[in-house]
C-alpha atoms as a PDB file:
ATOM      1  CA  UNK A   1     105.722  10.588  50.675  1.00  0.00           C
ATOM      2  CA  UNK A   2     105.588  11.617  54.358  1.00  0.00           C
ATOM      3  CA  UNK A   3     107.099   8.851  56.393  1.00  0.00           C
ATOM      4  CA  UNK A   4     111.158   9.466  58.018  1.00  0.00           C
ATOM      5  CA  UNK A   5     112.242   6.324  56.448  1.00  0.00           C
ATOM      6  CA  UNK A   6     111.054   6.189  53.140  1.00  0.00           C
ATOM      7  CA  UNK A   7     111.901   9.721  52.677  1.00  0.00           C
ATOM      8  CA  UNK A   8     115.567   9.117  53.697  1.00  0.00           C
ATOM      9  CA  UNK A   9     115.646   6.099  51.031  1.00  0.00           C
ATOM     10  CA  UNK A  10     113.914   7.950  48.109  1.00  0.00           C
ATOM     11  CA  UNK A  11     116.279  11.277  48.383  1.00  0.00           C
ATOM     12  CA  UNK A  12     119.572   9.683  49.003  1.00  0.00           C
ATOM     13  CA  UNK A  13     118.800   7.490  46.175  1.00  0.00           C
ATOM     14  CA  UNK A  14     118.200  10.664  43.731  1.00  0.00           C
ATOM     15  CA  UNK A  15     120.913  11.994  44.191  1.00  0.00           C
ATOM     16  CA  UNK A  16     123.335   8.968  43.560  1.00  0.00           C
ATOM     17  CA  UNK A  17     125.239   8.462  46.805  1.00  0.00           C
ATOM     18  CA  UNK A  18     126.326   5.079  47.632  1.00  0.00           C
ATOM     19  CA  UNK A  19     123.954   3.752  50.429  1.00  0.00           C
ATOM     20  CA  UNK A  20     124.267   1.038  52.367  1.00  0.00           C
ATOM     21  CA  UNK A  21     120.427   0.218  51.754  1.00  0.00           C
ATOM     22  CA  UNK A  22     119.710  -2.848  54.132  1.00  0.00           C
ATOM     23  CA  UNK A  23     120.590  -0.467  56.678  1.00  0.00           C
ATOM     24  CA  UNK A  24     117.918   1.801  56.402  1.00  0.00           C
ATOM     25  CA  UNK A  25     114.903  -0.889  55.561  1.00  0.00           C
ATOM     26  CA  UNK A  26     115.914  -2.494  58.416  1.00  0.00           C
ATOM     27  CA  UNK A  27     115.319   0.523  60.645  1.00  0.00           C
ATOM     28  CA  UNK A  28     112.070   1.688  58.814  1.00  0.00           C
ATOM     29  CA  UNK A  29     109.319   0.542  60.803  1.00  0.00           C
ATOM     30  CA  UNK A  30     110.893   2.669  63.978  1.00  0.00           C
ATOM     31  CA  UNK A  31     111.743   5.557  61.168  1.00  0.00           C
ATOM     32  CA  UNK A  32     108.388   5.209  59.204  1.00  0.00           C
ATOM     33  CA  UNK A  33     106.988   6.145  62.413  1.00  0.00           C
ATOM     34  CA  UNK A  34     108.049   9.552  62.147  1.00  0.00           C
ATOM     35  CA  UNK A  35     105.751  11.623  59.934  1.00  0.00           C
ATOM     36  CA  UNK A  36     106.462  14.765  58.163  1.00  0.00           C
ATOM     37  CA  UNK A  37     104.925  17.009  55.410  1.00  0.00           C
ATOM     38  CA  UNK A  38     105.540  19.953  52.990  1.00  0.00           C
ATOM     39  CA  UNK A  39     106.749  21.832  49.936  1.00  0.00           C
ATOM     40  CA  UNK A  40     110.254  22.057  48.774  1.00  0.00           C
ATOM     41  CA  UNK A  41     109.845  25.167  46.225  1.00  0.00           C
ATOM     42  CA  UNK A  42     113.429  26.684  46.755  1.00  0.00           C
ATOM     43  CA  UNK A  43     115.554  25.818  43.432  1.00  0.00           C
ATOM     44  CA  UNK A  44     118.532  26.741  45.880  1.00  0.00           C
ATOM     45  CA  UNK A  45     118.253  24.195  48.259  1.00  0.00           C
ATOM     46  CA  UNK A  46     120.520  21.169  48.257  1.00  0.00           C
ATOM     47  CA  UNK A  47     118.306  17.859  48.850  1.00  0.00           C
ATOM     48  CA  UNK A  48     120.975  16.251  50.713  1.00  0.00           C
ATOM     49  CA  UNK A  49     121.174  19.777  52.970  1.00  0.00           C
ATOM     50  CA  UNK A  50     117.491  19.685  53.016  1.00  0.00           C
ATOM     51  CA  UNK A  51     117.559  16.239  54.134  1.00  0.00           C
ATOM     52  CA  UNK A  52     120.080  16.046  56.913  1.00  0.00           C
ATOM     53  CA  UNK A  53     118.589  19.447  58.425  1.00  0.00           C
ATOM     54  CA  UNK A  54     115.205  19.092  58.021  1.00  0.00           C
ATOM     55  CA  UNK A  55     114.718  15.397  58.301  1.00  0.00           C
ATOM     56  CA  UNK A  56     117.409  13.252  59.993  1.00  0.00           C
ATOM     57  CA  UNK A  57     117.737  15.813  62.008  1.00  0.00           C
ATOM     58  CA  UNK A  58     114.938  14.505  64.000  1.00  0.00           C
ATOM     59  CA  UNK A  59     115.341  10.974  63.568  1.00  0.00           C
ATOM     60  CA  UNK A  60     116.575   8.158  66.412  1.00  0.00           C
ATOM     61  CA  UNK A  61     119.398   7.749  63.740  1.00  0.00           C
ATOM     62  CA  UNK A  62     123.421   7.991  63.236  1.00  0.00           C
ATOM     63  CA  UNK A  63     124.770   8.051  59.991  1.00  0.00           C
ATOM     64  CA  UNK A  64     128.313   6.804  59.451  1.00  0.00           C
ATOM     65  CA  UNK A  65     130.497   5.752  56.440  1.00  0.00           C
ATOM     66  CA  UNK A  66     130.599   1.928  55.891  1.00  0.00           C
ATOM     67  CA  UNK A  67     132.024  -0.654  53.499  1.00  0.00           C
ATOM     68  CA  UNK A  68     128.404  -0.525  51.294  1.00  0.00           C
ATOM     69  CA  UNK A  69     128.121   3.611  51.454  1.00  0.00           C
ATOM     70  CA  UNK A  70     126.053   5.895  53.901  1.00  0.00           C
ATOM     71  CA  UNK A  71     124.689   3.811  56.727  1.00  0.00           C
ATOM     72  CA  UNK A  72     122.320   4.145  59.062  1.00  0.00           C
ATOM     73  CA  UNK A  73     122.753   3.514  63.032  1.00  0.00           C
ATOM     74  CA  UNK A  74     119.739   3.068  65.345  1.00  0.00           C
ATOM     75  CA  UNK A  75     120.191   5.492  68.364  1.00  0.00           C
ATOM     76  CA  UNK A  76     118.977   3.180  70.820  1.00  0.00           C
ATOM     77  CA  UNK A  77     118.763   6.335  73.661  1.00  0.00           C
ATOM     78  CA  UNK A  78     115.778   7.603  71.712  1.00  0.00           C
ATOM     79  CA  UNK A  79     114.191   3.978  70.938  1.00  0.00           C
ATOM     80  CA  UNK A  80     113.458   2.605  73.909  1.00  0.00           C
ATOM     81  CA  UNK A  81     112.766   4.104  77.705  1.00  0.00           C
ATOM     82  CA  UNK A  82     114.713   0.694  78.783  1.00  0.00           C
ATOM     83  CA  UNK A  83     118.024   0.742  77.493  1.00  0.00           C
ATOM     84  CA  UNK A  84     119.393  -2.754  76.647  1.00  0.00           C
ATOM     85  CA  UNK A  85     123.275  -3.183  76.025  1.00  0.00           C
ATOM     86  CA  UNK A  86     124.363  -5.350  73.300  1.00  0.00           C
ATOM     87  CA  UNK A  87     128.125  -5.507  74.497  1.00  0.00           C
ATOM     88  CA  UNK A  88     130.074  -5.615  77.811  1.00  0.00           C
ATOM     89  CA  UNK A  89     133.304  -4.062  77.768  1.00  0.00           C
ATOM     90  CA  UNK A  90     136.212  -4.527  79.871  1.00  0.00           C
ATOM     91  CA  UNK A  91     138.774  -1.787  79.925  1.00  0.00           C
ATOM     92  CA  UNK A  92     142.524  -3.325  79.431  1.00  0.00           C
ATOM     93  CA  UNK A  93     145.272  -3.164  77.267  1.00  0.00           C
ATOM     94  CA  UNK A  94     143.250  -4.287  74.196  1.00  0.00           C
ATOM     95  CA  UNK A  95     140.639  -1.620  75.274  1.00  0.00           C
ATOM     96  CA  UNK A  96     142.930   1.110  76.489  1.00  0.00           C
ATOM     97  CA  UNK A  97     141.619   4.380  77.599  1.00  0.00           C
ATOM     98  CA  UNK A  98     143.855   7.463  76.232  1.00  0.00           C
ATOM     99  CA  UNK A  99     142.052  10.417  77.502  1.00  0.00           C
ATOM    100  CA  UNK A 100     140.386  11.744  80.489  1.00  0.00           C
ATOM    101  CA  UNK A 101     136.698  12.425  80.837  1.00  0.00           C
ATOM    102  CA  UNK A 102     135.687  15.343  79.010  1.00  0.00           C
ATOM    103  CA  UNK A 103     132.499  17.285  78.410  1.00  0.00           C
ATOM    104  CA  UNK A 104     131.051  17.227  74.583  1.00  0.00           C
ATOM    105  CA  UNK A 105     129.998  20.334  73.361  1.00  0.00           C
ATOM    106  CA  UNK A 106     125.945  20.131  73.326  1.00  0.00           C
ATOM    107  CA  UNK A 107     123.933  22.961  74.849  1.00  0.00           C
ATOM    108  CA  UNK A 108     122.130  21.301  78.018  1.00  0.00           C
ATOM    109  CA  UNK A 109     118.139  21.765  77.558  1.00  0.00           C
ATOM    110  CA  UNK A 110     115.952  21.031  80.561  1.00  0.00           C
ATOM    111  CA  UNK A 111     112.475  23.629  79.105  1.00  0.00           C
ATOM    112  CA  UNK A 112     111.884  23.125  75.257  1.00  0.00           C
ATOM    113  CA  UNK A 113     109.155  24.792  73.530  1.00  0.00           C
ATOM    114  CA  UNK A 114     108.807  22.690  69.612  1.00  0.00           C
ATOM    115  CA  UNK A 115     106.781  24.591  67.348  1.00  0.00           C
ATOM    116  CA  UNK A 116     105.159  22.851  64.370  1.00  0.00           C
ATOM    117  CA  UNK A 117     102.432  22.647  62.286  1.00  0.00           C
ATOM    118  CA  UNK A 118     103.969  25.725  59.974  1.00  0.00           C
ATOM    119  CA  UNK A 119     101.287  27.788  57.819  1.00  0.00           C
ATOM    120  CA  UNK A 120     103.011  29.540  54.853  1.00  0.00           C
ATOM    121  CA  UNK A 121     100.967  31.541  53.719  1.00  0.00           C
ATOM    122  CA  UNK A 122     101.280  33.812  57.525  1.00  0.00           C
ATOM    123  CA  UNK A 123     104.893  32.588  58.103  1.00  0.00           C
ATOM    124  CA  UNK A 124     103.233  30.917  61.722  1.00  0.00           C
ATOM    125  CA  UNK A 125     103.339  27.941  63.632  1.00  0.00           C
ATOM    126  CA  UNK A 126     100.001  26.676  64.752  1.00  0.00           C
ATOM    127  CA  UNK A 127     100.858  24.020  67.679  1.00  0.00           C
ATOM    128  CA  UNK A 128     103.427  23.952  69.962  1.00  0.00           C
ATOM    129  CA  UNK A 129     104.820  20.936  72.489  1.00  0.00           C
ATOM    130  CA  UNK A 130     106.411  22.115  75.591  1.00  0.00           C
ATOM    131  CA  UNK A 131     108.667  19.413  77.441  1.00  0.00           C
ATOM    132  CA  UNK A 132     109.096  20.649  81.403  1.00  0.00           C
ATOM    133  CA  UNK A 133     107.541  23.714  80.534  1.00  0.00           C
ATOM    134  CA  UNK A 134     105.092  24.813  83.717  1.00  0.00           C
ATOM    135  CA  UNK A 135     101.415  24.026  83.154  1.00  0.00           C
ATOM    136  CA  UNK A 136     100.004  27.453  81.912  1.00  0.00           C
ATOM    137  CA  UNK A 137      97.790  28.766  84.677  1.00  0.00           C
ATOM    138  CA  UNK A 138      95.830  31.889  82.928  1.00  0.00           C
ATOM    139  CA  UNK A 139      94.259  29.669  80.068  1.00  0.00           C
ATOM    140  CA  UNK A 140      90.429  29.042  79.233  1.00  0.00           C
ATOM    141  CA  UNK A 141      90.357  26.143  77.622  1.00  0.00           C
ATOM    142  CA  UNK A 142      92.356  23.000  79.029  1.00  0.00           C
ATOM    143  CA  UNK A 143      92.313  19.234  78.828  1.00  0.00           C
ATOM    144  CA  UNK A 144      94.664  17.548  81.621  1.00  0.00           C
ATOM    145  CA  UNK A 145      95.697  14.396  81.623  1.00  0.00           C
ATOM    146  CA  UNK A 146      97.833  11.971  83.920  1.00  0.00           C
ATOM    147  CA  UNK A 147     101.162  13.115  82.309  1.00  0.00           C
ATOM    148  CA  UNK A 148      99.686  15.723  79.242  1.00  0.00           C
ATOM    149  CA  UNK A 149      98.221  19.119  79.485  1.00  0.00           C
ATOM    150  CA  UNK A 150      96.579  20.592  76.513  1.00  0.00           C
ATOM    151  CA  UNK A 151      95.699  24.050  76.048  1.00  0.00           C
ATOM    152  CA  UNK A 152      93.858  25.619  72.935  1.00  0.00           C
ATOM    153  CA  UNK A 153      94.532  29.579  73.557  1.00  0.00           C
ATOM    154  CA  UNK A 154      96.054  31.339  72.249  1.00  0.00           C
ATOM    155  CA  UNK A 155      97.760  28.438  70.312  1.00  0.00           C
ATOM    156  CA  UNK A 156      97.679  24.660  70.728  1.00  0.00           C
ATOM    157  CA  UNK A 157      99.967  23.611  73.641  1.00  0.00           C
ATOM    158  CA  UNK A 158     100.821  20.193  74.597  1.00  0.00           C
ATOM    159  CA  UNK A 159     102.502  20.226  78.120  1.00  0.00           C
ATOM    160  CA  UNK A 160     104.783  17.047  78.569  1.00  0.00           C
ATOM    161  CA  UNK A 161     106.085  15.670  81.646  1.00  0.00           C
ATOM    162  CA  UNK A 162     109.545  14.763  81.951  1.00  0.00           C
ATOM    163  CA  UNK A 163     111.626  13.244  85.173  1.00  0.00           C
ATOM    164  CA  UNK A 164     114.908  14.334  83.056  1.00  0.00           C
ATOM    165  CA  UNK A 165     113.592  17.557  82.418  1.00  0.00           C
ATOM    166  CA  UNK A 166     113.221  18.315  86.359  1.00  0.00           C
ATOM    167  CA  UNK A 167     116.472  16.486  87.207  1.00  0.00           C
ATOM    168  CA  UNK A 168     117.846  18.741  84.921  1.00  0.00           C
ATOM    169  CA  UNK A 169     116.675  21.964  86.302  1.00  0.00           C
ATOM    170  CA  UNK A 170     117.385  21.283  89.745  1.00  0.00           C
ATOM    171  CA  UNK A 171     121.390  20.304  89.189  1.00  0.00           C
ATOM    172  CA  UNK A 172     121.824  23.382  86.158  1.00  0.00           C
ATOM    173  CA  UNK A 173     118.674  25.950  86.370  1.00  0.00           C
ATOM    174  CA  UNK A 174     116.472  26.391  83.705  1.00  0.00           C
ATOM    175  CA  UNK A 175     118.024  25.348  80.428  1.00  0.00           C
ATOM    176  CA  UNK A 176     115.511  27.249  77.259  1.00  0.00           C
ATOM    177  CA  UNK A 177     115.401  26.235  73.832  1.00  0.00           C
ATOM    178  CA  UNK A 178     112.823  26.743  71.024  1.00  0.00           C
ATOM    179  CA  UNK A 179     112.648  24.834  68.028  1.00  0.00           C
ATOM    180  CA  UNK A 180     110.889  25.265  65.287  1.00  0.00           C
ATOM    181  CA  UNK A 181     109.921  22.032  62.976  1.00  0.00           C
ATOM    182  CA  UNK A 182     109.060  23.158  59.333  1.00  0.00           C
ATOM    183  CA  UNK A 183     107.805  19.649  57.701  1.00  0.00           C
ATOM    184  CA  UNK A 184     106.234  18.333  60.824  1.00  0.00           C
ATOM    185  CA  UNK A 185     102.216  18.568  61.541  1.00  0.00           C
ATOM    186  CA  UNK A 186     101.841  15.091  62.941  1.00  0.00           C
ATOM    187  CA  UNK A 187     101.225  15.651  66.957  1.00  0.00           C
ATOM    188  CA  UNK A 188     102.941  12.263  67.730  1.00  0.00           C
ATOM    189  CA  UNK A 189     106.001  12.768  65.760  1.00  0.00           C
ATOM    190  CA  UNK A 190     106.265  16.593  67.308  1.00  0.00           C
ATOM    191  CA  UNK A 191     105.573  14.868  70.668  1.00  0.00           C
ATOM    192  CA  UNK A 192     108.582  12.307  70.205  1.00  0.00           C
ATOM    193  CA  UNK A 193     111.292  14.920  68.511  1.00  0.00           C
ATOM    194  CA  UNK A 194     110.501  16.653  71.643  1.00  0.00           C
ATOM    195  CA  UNK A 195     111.310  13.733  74.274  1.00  0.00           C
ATOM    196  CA  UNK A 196     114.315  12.893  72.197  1.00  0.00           C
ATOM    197  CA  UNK A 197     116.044  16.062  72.190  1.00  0.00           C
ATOM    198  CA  UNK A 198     115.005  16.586  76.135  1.00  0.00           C
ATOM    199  CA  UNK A 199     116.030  13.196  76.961  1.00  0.00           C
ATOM    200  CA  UNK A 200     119.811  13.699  74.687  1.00  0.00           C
ATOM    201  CA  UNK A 201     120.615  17.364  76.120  1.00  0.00           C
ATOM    202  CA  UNK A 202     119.187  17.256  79.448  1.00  0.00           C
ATOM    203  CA  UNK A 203     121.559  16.266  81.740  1.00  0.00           C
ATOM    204  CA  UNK A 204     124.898  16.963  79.645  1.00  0.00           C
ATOM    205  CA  UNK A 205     127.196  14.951  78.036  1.00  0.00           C
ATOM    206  CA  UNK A 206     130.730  13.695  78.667  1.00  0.00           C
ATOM    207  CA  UNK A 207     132.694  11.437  76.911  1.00  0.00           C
ATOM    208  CA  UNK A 208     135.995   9.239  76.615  1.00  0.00           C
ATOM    209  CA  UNK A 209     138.393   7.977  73.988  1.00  0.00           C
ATOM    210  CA  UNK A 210     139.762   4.838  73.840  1.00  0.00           C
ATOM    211  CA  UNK A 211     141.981   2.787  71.864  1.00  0.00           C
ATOM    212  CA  UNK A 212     141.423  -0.838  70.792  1.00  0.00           C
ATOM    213  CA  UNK A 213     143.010  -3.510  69.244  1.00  0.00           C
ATOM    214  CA  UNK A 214     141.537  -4.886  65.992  1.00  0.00           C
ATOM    215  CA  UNK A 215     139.481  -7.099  67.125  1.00  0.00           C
ATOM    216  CA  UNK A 216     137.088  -4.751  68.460  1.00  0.00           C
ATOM    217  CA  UNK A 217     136.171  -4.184  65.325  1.00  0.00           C
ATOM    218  CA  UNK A 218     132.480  -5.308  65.576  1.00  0.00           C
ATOM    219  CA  UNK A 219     131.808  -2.126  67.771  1.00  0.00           C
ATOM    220  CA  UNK A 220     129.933   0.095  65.134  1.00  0.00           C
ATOM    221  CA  UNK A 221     128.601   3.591  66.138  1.00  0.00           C
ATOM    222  CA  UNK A 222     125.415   3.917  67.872  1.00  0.00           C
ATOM    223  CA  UNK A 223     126.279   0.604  69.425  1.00  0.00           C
ATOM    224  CA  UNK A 224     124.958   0.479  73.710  1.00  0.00           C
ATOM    225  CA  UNK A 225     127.667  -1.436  75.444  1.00  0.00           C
ATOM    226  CA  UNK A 226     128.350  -2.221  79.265  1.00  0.00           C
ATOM    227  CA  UNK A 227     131.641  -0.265  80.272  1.00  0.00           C
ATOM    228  CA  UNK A 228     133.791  -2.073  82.981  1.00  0.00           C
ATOM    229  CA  UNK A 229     136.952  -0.059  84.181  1.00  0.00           C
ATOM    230  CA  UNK A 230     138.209  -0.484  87.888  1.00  0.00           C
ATOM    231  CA  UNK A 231     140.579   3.194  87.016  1.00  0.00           C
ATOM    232  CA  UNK A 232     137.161   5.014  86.424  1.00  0.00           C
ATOM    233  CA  UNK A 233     135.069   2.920  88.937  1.00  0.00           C
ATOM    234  CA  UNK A 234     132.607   2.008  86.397  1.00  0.00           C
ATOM    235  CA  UNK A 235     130.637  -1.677  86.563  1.00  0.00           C
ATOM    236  CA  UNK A 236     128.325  -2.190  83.672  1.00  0.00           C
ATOM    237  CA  UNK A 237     128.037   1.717  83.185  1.00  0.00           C
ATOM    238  CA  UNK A 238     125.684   1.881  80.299  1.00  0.00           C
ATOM    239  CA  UNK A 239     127.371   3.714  77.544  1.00  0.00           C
ATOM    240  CA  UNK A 240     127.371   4.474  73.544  1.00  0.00           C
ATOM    241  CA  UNK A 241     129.698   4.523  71.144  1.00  0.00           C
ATOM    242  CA  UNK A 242     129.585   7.730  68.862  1.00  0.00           C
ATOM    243  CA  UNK A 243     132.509   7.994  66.776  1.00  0.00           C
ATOM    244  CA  UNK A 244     134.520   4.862  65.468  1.00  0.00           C
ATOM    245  CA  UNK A 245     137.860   5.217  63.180  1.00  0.00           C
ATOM    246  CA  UNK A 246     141.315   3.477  62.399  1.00  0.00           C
ATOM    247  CA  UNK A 247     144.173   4.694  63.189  1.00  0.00           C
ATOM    248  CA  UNK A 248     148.002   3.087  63.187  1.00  0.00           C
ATOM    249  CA  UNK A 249     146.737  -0.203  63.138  1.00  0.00           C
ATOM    250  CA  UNK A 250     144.077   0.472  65.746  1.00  0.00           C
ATOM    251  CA  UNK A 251     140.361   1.181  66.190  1.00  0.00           C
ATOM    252  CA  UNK A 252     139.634   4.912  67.657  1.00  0.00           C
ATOM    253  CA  UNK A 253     136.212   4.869  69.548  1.00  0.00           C
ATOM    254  CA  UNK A 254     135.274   7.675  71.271  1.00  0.00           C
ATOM    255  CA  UNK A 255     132.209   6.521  73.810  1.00  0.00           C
ATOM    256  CA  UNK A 256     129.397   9.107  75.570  1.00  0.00           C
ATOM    257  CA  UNK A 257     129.308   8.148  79.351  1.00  0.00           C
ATOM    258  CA  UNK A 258     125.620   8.002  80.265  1.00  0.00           C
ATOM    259  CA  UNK A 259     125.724  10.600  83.292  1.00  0.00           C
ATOM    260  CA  UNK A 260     121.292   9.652  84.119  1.00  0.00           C
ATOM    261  CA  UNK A 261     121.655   7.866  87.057  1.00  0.00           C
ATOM    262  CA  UNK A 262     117.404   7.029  86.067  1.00  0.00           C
ATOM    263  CA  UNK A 263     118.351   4.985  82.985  1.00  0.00           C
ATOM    264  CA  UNK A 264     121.947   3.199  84.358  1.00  0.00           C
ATOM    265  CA  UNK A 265     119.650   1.658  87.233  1.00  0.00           C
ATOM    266  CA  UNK A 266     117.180   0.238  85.137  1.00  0.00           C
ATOM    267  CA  UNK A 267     117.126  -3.454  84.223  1.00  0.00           C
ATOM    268  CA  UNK A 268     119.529  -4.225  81.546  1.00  0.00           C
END
């Protein structure tokens, strides 16, 4: 058992919680993608605890309550380097904004070092992926390619690109974080948790709440929509919605501004 997907699907169904199933076999050949491996020998550890940290974590995934259970949203930021909108939004007084623009509280990260590959036995990681991390200079053995450099001492480094990454450091500074991966040792799963939290944290996040009328309904979380509003001097600003509730007889969605000016001028 060591593809994202079918993991998700065979612990959530252990442990009894209501699932909204189609949601999640719908999404598995992007989830299966995602590879992991390991031992769980820790009597202590709560599967669904294990899961969310450990594994969804790290997959291009929302979860959200729905009518059938636990559901599963595709993150469509992490799927696809061209974002396509499903939805254009007009601001009004059946969409109704009813706060300002605020920032959400998510650590900016512009230079990530992912370690994976974990031994046991010497509590180590054997590989690491760096995302905007400088090309190591003082190395023996190196493989370089157009966008990838590869070193093998001391440790396995994989040296990614990233036009986010740079954007990044030039508005904030350098922006560090090191992760460490437990149940990964697949190189192209390590390579794409990397991109996805680089391309999520890099240049910040703001947000904005609005309030809709019920017909709006069809707006789930996760969704990419094309946000229209002559008070914020937005046309077609690609944006996602990432929280959804009702509330006195209206929806509640709270909706991430994209703030990369890359991705809101490509094609939609």
């Amino acid at each position: 058992l060591t593809r994202g997907g079918d993991i998700c699907l065979y612990v959530l169904n252990r442990i009894g919680l209501e699932v909204d199933r189609a949601s999640f076999v719908g999404l598995l050949p992007i989830l299966n993608s995602y590879k992991f491996a390991g031992y769980v020998n820790d009597p202590q550890v709560l599967a669904l605890d294990w899961l969310v940290k450990n594994i969804i974590e790290y997959l291009p995934i929302y979860l959200s309550q729905g009518p059938r259970g636990l559901r599963a949203n595709l993150n469509m930021y992490y799927y696809t380097q061209t974002i396509h909108t499903q939805y254009t939004i007009y601001t009004s007084g059946e969409f109704e904004q009813i706060t300002g623009l605020q920032p959400l509280d998510i650590p900016k990260v512009n230079r990530l070092r992912l370690k994976f590959c974990y031994e046991g036995e010497f509590d180590r990681y054997l590989a690491t992926v760096g995302v905007g991390l400088p090309k190591p200079k003082d190395v023996q053995q190196a493989t370089v390619f157009p966008n990838i450099t590869i070193t093998t001492r001391p440790e396995t480094v994989m040296v990614i690109n990233s036009q986010e990454a740079d954007t990044s450091a030039d508005r904030f500074g350098t922006q560090d974080e090191v992760i460490s991966v437990p149940f990964v040792w697949d190189f192209d799963t390590a390579i794409k948790i990397a991109q996805d939290r680089v391309r999520e944290r890099a240049l910040g996040t703001t947000a904005i709440e609005f309030e809709a009328v019920g017909r709006y309904g069809y707006l789930l979380v996760g969704d990419i929509i094309a946000l229209n509003s002559e008070e914020l001097g937005l046309v077609n600003h690609k944006s996602q919605v990432i929280q959804k509730s009702w509330s006195n007889g209206k929806w509640r969605f709270v909706i991430q501004l994209e703030t990369n000016t890359i991705i809101n001028q490509r094609t939609m």
